[in-house]
C-alpha atoms as a PDB file:
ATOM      1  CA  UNK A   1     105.253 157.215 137.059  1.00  0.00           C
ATOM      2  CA  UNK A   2     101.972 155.065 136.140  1.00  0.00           C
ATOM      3  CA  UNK A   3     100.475 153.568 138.604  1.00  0.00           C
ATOM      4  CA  UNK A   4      97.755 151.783 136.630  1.00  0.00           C
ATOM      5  CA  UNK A   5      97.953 147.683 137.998  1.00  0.00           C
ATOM      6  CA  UNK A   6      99.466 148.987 141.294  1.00  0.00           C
ATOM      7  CA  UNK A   7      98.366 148.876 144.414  1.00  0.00           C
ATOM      8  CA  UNK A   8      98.818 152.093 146.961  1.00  0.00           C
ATOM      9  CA  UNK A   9      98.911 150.694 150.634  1.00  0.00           C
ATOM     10  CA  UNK A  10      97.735 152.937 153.013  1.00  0.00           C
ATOM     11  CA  UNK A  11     100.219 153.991 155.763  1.00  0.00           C
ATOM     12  CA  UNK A  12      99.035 153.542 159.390  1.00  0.00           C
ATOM     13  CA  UNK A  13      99.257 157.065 159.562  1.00  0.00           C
ATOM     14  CA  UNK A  14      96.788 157.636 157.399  1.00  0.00           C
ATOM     15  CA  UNK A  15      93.750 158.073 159.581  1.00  0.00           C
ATOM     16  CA  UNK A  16      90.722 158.704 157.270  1.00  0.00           C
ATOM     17  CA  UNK A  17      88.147 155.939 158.426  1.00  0.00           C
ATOM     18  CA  UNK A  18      87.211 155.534 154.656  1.00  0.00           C
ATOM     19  CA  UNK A  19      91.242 154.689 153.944  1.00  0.00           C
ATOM     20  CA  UNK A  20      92.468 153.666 156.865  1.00  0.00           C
ATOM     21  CA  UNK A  21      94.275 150.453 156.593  1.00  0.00           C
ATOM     22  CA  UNK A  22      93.077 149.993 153.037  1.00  0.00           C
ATOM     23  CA  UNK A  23      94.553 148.694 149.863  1.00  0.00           C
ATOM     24  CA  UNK A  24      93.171 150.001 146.196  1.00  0.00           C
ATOM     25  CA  UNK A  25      94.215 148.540 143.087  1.00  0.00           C
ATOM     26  CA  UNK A  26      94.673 151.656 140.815  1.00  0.00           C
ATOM     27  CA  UNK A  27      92.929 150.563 137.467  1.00  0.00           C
ATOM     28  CA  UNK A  28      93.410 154.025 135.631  1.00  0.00           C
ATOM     29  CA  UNK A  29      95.942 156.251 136.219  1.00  0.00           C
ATOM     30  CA  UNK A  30      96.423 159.650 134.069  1.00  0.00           C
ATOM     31  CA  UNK A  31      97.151 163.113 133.408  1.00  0.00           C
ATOM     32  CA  UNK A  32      93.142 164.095 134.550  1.00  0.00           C
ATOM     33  CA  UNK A  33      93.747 161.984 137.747  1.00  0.00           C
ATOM     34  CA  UNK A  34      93.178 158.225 139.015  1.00  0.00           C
ATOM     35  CA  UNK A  35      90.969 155.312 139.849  1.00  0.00           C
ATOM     36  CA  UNK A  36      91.042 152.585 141.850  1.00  0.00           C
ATOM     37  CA  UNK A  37      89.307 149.879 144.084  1.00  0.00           C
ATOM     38  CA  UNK A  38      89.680 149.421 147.600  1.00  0.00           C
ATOM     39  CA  UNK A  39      90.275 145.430 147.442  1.00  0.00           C
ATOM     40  CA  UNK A  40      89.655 144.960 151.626  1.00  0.00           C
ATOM     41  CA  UNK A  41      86.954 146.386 152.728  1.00  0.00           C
ATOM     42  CA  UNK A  42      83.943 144.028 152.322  1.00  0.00           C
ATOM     43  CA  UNK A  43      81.037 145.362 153.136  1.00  0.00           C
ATOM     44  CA  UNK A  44      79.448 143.810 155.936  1.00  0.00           C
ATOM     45  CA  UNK A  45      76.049 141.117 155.299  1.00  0.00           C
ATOM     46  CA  UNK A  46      76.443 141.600 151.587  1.00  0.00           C
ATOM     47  CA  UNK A  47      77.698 138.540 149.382  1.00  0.00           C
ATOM     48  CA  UNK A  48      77.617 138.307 145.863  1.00  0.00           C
ATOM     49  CA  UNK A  49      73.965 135.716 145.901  1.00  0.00           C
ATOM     50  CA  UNK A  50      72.605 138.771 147.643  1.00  0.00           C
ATOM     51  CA  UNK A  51      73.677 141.154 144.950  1.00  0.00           C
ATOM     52  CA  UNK A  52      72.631 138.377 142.038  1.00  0.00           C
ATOM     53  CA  UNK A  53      69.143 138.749 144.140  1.00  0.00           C
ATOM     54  CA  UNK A  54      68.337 141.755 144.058  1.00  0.00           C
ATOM     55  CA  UNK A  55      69.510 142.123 140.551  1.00  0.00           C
ATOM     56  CA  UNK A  56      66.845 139.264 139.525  1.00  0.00           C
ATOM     57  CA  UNK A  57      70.030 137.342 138.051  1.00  0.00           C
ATOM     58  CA  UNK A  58      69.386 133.673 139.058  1.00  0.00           C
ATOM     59  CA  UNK A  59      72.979 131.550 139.233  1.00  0.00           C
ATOM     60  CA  UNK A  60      73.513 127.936 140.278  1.00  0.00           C
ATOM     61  CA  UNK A  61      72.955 127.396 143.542  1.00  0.00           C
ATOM     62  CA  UNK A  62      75.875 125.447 144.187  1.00  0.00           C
ATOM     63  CA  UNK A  63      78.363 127.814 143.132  1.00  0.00           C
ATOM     64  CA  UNK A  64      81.739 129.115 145.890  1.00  0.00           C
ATOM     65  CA  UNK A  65      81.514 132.586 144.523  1.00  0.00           C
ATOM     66  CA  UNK A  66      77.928 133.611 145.746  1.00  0.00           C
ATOM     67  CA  UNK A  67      79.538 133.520 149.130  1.00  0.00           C
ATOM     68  CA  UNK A  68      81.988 135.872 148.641  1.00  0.00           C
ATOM     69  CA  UNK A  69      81.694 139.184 149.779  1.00  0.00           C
ATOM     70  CA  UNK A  70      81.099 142.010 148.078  1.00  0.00           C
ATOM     71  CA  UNK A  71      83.686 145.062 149.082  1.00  0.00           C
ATOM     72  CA  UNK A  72      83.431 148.450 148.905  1.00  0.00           C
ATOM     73  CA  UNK A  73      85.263 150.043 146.148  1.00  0.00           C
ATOM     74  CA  UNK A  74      85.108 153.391 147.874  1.00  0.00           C
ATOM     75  CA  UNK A  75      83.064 156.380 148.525  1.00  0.00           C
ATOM     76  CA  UNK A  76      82.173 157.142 145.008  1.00  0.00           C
ATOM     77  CA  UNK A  77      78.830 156.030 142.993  1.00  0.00           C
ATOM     78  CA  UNK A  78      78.251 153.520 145.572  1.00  0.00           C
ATOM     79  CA  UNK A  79      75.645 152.306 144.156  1.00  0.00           C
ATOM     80  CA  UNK A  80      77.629 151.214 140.787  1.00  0.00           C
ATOM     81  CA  UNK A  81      79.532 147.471 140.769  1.00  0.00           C
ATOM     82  CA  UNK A  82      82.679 147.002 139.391  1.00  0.00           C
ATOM     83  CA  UNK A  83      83.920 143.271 138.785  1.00  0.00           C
ATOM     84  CA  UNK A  84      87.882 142.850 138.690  1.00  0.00           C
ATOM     85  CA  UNK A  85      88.170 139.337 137.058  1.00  0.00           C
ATOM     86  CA  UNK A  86      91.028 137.042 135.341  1.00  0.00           C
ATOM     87  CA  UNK A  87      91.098 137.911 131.858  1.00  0.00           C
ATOM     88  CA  UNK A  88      88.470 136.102 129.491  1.00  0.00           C
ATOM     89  CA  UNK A  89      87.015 137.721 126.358  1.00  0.00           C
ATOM     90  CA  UNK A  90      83.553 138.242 125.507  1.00  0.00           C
ATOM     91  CA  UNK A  91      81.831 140.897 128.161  1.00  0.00           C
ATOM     92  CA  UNK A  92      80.120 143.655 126.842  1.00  0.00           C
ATOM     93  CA  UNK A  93      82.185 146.054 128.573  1.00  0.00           C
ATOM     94  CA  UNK A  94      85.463 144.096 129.982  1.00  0.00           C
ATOM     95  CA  UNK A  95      88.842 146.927 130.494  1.00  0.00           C
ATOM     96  CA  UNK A  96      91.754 144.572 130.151  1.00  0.00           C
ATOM     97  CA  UNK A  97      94.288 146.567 132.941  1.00  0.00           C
ATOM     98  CA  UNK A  98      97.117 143.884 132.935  1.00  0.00           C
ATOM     99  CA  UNK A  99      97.894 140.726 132.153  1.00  0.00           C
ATOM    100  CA  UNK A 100      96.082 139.413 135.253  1.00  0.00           C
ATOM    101  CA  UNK A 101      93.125 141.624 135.742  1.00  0.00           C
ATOM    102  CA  UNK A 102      90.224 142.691 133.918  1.00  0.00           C
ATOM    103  CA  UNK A 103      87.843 145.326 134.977  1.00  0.00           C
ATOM    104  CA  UNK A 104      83.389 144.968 134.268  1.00  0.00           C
ATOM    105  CA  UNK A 105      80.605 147.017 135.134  1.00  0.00           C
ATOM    106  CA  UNK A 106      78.580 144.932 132.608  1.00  0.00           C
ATOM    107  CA  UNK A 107      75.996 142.679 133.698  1.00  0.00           C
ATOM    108  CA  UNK A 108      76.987 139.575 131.513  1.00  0.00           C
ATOM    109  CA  UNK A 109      79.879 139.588 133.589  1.00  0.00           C
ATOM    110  CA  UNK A 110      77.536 138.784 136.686  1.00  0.00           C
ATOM    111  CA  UNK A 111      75.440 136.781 134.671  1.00  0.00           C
ATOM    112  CA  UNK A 112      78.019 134.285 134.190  1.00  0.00           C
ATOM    113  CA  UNK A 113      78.861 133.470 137.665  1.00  0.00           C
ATOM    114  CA  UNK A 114      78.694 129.968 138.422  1.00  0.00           C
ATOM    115  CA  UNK A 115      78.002 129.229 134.647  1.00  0.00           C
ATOM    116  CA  UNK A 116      80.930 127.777 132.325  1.00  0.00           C
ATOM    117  CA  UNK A 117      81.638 131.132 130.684  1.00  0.00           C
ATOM    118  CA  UNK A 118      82.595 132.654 134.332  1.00  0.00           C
ATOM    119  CA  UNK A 119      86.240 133.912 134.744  1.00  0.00           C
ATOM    120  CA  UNK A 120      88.571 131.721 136.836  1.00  0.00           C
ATOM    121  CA  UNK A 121      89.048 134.630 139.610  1.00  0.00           C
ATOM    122  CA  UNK A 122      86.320 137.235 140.151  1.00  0.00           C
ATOM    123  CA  UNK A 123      85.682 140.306 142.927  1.00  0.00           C
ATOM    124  CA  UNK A 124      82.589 142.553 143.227  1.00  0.00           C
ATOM    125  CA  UNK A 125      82.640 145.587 144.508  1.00  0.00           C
ATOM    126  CA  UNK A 126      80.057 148.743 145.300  1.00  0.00           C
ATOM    127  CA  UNK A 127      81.931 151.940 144.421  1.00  0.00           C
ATOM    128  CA  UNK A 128      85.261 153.664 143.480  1.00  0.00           C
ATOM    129  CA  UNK A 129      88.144 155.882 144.774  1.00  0.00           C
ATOM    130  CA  UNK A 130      89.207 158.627 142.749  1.00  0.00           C
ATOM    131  CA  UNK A 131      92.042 161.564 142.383  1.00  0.00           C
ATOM    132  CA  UNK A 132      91.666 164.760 140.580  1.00  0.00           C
ATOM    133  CA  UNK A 133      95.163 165.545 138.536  1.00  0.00           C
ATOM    134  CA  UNK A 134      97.896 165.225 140.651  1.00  0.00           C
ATOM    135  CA  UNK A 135      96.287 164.717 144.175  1.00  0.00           C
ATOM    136  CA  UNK A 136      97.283 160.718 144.639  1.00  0.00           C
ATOM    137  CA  UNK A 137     100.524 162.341 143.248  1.00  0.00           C
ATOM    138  CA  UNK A 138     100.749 164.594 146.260  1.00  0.00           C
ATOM    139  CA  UNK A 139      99.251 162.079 148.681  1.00  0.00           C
ATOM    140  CA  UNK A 140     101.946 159.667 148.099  1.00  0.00           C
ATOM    141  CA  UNK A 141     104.654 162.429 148.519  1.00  0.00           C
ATOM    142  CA  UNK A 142     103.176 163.236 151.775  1.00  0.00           C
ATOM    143  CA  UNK A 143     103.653 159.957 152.895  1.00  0.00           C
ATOM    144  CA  UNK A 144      99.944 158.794 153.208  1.00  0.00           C
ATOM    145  CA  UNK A 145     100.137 155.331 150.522  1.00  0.00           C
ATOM    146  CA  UNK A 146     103.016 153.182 149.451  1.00  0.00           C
ATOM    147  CA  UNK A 147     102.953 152.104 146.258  1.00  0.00           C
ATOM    148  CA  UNK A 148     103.821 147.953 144.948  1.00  0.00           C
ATOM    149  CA  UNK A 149     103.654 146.553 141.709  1.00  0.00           C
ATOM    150  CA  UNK A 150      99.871 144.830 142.222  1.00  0.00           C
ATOM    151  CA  UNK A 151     100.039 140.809 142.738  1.00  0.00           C
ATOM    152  CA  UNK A 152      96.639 139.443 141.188  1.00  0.00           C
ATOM    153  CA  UNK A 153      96.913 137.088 144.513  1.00  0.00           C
ATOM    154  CA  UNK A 154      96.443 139.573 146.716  1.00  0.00           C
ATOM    155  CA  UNK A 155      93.259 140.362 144.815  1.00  0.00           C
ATOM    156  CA  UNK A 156      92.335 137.039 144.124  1.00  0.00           C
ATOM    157  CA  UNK A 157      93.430 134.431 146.677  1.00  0.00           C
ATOM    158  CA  UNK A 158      94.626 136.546 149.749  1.00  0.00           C
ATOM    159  CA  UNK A 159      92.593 136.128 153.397  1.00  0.00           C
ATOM    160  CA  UNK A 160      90.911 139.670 153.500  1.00  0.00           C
ATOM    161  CA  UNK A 161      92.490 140.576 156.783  1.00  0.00           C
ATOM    162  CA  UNK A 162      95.666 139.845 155.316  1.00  0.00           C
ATOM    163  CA  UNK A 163      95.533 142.212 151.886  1.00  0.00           C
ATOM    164  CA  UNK A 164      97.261 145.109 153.990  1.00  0.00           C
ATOM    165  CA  UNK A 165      99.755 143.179 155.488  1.00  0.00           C
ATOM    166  CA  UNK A 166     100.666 141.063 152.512  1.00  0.00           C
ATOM    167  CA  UNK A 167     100.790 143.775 150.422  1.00  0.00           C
ATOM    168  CA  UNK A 168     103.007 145.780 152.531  1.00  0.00           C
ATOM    169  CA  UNK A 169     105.153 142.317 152.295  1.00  0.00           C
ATOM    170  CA  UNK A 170     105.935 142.488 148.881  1.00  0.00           C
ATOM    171  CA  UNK A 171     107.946 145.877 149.587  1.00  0.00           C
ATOM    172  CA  UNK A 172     109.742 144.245 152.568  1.00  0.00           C
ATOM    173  CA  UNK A 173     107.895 146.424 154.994  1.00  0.00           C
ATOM    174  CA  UNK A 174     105.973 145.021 158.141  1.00  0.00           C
ATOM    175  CA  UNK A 175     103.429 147.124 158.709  1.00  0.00           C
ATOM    176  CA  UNK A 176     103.119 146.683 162.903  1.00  0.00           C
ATOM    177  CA  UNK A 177     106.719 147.926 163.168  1.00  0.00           C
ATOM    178  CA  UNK A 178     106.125 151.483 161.471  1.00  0.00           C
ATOM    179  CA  UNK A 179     105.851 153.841 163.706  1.00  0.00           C
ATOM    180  CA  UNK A 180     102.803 155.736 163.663  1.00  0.00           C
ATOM    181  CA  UNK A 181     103.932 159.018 164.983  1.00  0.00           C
ATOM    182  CA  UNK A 182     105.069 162.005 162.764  1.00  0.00           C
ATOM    183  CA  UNK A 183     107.683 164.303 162.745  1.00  0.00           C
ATOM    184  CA  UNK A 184     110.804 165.388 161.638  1.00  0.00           C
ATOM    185  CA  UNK A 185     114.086 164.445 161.782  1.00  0.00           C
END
C-alpha cells in the first residue's frame, strides 16, 4: 500500500516525545522509504512574520497568515521549511502530492504570502520525518500509527489541538477510549 496523501496517526501508545500524539501527512512514500510532516506540532513563539523576518522577505502587514504558526515537521534538517499549500502553479519548486496539497521549499512560495499570487491554504513548517525502506511499514504493523486517507481540512482549517483527534475521527476511532496498555490476548 501507498501511503503518499495519508496521514499516520500516532497511537497513544506510542510514547516517543518527538511522536507522541502527532499526526504527519506522508508526502512521499516508496520502495527507499517515506516522508512526511508532522501537521500539529507548532513550534512554540515562532509564526510565519517571524520566519518572513528573519528571511528579509517583507509581506503586507495586514495579512491572517503571518500569524500562523510555524510547526515542526520533525526531527530532520530542522533548519529547512517546507510549505504544504492548495494547489496553484507557478513556484519554482512546487510537488503537486494530491489533488488538495502541494508541497514548496522554494522561497517564491513565501514570497507570495499576503500578495495576490499566494495559495488559498498554506502551512510552514521547520523539518521532516523520515523512514528508511520498510520501517513505517513495520511501525504500523506494530501498532504504533493508524493510517486515514489525509483530509486537506485537517491540514488546512482544523484547531491544532484537534488534528489528532479529528483525524482519528475519520476512522471512527475516539482516541480517549483506546486503551493505552499492551498486551496480548
Amino acid at each position: 500500500m501507498n501511503l503518499k496523501n495519508h496521514f499516520i496517526i500516532a497511537m497513544p501508545t506510542l510514547d516517543d516525545s518527538m511522536f507522541s500524539h502527532s499526526v504527519i501527512y506522508i508526502c512521499e512514500h516508496n520502495r527507499d522509504g517515506a516522508m512526511g510532516i508532522m501537521i500539529n506540532k507548532p513550534i512554540i513563539e515562532l509564526n510565519v512574520a517571524t520566519v518572513l523576518a528573519r528571511l528579509e522577505i517583507t509581506s503586507p502587514t495586514s495579512c491572517a497568515e503571518l500569524e500562523q504558526p510555524v510547526f515542526c515537521g520533525g526531527p530532520i534538517a530542522d533548519e529547512q521549511g517546507f510549505i504544504l499549500h492548495t494547489p496553484l502553479d507557478g513556484f519554482a519548486s512546487s510537488i503537486q502530492i494530491s489533488d488538495d496539497v502541494m508541497i514548496s521549499t522554494s522561497l517564491d512560495a513565501l514570497k507570495s504570502i499576503g500578495s495576490p499570487e499566494q495559495p488559498q491554504n498554506i502551512f510552514l513548517a521547520l523539518g521532516y520525518s523520515s523512514w528508511q525502506s520498510l520501517q513505517l511499514e513495520n511501525e504500523i504493523a506494530r501498532n504504533d500509527w493508524l493510517v486515514v486517507d489525509a483530509d486537506p481540512q485537517i491540514i488546512y482549517e482544523v484547531a491544532i489541538d484537534e488534528r489528532w483527534q479529528k483525524a482519528a475521527q475519520s476512522l471512527g476511532i475516539n482516541m480517549n477510549t483506546i486503551s493505552h496498555q499492551i498486551g496480548n490476548a
